[in-house]
C-alpha atoms as a PDB file:
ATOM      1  CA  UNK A   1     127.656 118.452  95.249  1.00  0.00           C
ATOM      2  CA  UNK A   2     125.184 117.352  98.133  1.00  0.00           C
ATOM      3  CA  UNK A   3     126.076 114.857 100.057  1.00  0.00           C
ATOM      4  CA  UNK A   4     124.184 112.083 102.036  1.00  0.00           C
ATOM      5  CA  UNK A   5     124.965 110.334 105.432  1.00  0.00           C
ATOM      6  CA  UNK A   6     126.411 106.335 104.447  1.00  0.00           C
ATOM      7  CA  UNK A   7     125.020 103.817 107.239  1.00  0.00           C
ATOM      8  CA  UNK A   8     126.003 100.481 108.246  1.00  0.00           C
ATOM      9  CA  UNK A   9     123.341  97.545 108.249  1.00  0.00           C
ATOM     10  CA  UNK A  10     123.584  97.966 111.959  1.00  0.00           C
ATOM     11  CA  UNK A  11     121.738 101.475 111.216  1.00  0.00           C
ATOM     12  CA  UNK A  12     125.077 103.478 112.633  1.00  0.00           C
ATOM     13  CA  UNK A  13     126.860 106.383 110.749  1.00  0.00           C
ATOM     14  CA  UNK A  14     129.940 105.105 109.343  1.00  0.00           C
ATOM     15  CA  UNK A  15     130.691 108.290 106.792  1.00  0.00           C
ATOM     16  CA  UNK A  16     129.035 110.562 104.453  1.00  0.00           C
ATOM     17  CA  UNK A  17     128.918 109.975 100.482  1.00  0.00           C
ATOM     18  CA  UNK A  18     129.341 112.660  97.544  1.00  0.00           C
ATOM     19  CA  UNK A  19     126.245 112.306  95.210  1.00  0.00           C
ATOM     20  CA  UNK A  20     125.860 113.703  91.732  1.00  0.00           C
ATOM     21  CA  UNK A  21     123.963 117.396  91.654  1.00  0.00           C
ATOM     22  CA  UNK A  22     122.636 116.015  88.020  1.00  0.00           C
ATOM     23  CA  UNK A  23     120.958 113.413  89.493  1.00  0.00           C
ATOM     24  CA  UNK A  24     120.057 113.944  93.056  1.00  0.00           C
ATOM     25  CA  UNK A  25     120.005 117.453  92.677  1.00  0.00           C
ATOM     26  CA  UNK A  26     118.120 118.853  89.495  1.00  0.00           C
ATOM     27  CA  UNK A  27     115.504 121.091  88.660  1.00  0.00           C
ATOM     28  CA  UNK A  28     112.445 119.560  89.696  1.00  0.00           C
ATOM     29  CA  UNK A  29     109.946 119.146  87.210  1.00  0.00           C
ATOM     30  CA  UNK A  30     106.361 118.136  88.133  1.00  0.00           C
ATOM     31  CA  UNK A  31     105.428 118.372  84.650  1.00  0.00           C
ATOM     32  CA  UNK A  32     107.542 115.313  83.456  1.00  0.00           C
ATOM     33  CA  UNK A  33     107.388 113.240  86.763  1.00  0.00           C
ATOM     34  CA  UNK A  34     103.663 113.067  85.643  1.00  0.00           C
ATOM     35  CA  UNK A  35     103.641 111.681  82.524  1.00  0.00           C
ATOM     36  CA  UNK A  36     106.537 109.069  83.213  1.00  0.00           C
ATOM     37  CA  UNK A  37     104.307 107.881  85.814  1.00  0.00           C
ATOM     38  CA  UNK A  38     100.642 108.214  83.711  1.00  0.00           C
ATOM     39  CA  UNK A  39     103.097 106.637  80.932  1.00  0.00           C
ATOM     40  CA  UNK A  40     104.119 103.628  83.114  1.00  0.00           C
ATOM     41  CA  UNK A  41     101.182 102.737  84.431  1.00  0.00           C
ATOM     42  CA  UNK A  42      99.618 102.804  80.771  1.00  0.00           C
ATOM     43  CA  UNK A  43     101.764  99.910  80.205  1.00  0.00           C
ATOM     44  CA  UNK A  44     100.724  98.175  82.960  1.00  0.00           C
ATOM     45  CA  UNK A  45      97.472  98.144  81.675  1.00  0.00           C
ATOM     46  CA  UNK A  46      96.278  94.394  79.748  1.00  0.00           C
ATOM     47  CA  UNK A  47      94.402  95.726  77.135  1.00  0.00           C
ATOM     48  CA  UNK A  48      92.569  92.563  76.521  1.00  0.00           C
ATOM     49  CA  UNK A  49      89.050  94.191  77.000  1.00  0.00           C
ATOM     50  CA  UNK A  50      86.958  92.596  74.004  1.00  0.00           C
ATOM     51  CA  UNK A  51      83.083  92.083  72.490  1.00  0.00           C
ATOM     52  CA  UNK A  52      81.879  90.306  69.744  1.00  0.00           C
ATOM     53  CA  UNK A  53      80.670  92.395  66.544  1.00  0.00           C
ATOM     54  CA  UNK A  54      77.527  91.149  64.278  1.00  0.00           C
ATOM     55  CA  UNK A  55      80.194  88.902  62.308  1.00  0.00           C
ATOM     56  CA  UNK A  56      81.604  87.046  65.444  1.00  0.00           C
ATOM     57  CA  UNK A  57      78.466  86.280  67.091  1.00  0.00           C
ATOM     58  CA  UNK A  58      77.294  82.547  66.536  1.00  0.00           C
ATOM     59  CA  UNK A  59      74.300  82.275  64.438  1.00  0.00           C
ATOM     60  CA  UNK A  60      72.574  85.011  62.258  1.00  0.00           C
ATOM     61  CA  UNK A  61      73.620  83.158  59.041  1.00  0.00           C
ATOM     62  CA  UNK A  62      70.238  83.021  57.621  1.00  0.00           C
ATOM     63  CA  UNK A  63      67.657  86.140  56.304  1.00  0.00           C
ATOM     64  CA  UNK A  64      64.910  86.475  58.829  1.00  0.00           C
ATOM     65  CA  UNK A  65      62.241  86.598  56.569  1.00  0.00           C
ATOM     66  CA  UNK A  66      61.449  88.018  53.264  1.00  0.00           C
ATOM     67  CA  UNK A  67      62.698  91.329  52.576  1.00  0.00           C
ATOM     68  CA  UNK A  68      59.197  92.777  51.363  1.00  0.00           C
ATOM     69  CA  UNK A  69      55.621  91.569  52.120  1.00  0.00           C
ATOM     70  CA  UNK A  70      55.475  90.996  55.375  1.00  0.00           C
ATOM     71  CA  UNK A  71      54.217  94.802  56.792  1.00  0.00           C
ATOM     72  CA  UNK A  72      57.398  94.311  59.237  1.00  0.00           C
ATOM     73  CA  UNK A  73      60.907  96.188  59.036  1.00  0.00           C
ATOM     74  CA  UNK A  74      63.350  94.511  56.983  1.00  0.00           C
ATOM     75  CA  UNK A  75      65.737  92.273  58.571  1.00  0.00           C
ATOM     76  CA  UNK A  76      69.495  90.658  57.117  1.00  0.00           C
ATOM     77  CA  UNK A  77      70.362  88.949  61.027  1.00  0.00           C
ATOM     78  CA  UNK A  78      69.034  88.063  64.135  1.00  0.00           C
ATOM     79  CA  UNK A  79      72.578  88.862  65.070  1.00  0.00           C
ATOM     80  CA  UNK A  80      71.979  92.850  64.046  1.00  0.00           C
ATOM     81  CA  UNK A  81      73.217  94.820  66.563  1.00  0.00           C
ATOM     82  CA  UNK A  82      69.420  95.624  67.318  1.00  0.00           C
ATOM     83  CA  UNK A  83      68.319  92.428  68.316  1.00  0.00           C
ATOM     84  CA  UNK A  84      68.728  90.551  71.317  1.00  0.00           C
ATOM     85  CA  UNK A  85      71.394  88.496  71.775  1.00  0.00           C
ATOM     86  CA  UNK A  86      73.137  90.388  68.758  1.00  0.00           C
ATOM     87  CA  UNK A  87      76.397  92.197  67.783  1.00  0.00           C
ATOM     88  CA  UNK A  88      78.115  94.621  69.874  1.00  0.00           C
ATOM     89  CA  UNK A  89      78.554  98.282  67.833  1.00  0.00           C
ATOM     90  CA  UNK A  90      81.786 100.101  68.573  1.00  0.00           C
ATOM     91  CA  UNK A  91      83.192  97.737  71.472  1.00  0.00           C
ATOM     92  CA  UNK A  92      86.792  97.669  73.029  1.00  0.00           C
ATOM     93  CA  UNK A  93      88.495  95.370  71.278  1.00  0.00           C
ATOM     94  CA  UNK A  94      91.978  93.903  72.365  1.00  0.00           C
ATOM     95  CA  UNK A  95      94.975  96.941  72.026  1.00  0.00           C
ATOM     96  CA  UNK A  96      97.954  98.222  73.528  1.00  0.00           C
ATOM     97  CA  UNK A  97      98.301 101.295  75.554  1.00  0.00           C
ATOM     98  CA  UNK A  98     101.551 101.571  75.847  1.00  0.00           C
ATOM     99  CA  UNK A  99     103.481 104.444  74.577  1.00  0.00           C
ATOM    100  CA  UNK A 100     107.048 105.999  74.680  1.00  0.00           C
ATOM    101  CA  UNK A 101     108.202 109.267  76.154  1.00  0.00           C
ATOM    102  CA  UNK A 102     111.503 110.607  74.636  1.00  0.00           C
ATOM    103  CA  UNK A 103     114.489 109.614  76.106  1.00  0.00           C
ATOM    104  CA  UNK A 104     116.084 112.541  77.714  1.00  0.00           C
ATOM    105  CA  UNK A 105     112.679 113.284  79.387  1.00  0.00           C
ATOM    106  CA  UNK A 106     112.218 110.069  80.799  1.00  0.00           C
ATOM    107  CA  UNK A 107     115.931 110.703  82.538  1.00  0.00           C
ATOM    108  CA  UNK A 108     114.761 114.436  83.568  1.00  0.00           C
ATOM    109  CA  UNK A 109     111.778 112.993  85.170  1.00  0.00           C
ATOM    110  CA  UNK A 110     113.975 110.029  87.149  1.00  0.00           C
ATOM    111  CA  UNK A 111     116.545 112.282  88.283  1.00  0.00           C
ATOM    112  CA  UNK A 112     113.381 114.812  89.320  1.00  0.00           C
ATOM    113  CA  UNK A 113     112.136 112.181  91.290  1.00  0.00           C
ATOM    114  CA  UNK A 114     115.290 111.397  93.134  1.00  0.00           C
ATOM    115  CA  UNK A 115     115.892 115.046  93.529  1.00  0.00           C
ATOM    116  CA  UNK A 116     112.641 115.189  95.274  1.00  0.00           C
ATOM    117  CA  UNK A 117     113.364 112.050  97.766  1.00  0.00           C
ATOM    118  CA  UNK A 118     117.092 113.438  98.514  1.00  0.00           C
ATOM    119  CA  UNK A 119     115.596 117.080  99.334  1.00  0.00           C
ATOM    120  CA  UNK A 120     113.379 115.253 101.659  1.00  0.00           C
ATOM    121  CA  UNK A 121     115.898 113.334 103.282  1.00  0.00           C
ATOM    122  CA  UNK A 122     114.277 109.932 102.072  1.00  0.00           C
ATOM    123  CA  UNK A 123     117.329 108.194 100.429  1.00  0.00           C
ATOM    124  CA  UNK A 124     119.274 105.850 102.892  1.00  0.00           C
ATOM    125  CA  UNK A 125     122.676 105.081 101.494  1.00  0.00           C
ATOM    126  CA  UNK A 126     124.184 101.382 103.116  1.00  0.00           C
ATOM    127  CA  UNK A 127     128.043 100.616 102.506  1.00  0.00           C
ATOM    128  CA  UNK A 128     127.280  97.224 101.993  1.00  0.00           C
ATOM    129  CA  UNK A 129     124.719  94.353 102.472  1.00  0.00           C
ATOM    130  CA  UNK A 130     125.823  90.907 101.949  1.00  0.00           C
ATOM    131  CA  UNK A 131     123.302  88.192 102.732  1.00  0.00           C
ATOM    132  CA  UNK A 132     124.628  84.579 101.884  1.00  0.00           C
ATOM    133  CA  UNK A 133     120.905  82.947 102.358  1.00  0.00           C
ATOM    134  CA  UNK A 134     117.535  83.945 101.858  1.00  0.00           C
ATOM    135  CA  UNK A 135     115.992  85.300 105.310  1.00  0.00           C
ATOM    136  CA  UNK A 136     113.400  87.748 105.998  1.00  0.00           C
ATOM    137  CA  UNK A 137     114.444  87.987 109.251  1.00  0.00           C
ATOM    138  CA  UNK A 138     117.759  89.396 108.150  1.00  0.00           C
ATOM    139  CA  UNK A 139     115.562  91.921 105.895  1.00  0.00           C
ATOM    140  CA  UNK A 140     113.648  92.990 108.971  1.00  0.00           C
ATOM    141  CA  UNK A 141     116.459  93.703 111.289  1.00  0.00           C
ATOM    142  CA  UNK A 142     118.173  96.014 108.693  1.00  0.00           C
ATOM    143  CA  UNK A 143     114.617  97.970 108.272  1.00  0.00           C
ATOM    144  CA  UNK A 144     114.526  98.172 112.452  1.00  0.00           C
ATOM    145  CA  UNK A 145     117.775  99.490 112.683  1.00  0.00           C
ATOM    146  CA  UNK A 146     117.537 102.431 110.409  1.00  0.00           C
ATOM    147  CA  UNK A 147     113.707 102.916 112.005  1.00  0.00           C
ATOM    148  CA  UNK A 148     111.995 102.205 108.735  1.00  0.00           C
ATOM    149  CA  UNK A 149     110.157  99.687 109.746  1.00  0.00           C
ATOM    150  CA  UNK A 150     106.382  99.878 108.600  1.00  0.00           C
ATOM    151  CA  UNK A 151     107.372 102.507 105.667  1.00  0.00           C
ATOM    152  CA  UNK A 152     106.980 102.078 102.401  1.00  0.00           C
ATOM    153  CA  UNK A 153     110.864 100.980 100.957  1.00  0.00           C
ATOM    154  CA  UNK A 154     112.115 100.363  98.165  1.00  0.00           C
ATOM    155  CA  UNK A 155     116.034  98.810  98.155  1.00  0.00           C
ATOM    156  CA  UNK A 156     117.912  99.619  95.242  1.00  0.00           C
ATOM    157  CA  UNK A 157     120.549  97.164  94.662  1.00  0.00           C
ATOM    158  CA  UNK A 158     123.299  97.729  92.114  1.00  0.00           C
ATOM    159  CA  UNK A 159     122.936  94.188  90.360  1.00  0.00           C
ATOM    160  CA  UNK A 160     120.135  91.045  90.258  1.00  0.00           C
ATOM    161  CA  UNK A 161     120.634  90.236  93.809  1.00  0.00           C
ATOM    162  CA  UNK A 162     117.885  86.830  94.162  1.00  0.00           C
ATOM    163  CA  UNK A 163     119.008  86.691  97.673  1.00  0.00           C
ATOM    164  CA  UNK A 164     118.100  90.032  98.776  1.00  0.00           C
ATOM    165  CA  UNK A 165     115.012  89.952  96.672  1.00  0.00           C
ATOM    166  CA  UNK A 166     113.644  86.532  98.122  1.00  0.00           C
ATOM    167  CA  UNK A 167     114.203  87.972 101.758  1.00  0.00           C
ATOM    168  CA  UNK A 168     112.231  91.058 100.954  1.00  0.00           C
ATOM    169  CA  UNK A 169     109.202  90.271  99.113  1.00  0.00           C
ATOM    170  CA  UNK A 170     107.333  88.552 102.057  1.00  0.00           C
ATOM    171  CA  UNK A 171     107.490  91.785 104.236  1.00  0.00           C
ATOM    172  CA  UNK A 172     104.494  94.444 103.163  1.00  0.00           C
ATOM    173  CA  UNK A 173     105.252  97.651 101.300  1.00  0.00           C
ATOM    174  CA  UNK A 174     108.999  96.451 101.070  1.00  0.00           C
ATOM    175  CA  UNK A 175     110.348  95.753  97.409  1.00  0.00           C
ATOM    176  CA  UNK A 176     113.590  95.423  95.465  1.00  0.00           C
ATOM    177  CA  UNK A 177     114.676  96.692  92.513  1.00  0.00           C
ATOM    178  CA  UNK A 178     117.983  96.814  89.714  1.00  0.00           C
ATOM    179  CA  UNK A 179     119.285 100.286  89.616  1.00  0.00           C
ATOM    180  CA  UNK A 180     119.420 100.163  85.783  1.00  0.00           C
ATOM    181  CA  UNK A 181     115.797  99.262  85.708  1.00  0.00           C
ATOM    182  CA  UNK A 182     114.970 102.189  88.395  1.00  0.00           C
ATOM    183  CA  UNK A 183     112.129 104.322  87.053  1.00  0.00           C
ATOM    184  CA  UNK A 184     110.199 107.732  88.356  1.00  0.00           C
ATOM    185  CA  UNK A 185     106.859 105.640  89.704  1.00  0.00           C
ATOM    186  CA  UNK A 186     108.534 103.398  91.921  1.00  0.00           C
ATOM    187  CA  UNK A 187     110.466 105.903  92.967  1.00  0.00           C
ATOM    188  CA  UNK A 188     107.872 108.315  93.823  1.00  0.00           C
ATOM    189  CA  UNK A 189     105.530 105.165  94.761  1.00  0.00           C
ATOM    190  CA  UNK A 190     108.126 103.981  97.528  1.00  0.00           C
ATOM    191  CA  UNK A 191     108.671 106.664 101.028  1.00  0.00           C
ATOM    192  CA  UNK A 192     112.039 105.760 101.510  1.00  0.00           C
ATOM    193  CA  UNK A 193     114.736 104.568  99.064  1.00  0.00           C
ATOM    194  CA  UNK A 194     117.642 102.198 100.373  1.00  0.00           C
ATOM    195  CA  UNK A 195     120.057 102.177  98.131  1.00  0.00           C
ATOM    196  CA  UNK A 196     123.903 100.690  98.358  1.00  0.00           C
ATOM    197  CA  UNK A 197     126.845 102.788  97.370  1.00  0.00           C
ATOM    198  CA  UNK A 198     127.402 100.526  94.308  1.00  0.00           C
ATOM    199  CA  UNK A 199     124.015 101.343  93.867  1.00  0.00           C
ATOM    200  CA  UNK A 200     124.067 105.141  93.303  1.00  0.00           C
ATOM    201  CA  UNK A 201     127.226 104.799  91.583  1.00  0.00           C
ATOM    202  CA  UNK A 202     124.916 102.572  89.349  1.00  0.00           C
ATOM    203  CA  UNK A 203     122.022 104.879  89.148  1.00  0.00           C
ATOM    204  CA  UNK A 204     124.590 107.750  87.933  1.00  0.00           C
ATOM    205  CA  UNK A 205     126.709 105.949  85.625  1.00  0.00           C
ATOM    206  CA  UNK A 206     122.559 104.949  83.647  1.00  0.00           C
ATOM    207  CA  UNK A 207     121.843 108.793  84.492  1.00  0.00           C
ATOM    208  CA  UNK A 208     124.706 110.702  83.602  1.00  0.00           C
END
């Protein structure tokens, strides 16, 4: 089983912390880490792209002139698609792009991801971070002493922790996120993961 160096908030060693070879250490597969992450950020997309068709525009209700007799084309609308001001033919309408990948390759593709950040050395394990008010400053300190400050981080935290989150999401390229809601693009998105030891227990008790 690999294992991973366990630091204090102080950024010193304070032991070293068995990890799961299922999760940190599986096959990597490029394959899958790209569609979870074309998948989740096709649900991120609104959908609410929309244009009127000949029926929605305002107007249009009457014939605009005779149908023979006139030497011109016949005409049903001034709201034709042809004319000015008319219909729109074949227009986005409101949808949803969101779709599903199957279960046990949206887990292959997480624990792919994580593989990839604990081959590179990118996953910081903490013993523990208690922080009994919202500060940044507090936030910033921790990120000094393990020298991440200015990288991309993402801090995985075992449970909804509002104090941790409210001291983090002022600083740039820092976020937080629940371990069970932990997915391959923020993963891959983020340099450096900071994750607490509840936390990976957390992440392998979803995984495994």
């Amino acid at each position: 089983m690999p294992q991973v160096t366990v630091f204090n908030v102080e950024g010193k060693q304070v032991g070293e912390l068995q990890i799961s070879d299922k999760v940190f250490g599986a096959e990597i597969n490029p394959t899958l880490m790209h569609e979870a992450v074309v998948m989740y950020l096709a649900r991120q997309r609104v959908g609410t792209a929309a244009t009127k068709t000949r029926s929605m525009v305002r107007g249009g209700g009457r014939k605009p002139w005779r149908q023979k007799g006139t030497g011109r084309a016949r005409q049903g609308s001034i709201r034709a698609p042809q004319w000015r001001k008319g219909g729109i033919v074949f227009g986005p309408s409101p949808r949803d792009y969101s779709y599903k990948m199957p279960k046990k390759a949206k887990k292959a593709a997480l624990c792919s991801a994580l593989s990839v950040k604990a081959q590179n050395q990118k996953i910081i394990v903490l013993d523990n971070w208690q922080i009994d008010t919202p500060k940044t400053k507090e936030v910033v300190n921790v990120l000094k002493n393990l020298k991440l400050d200015g990288n991309k981080a993402l801090i995985v935290t075992a449970e909804n922790n509002p104090v941790i989150y409210k001291s983090a999401r002022n600083i740039p390229n820092v976020a937080t996120i629940e371990a069970q809601n932990l997915n391959t693009y923020e993963v891959l998105n983020y340099e450096t993961l900071i994750m607490t030891k509840d936390a990976v227990a957390k992440v392998e008790e979803v995984l495994l």
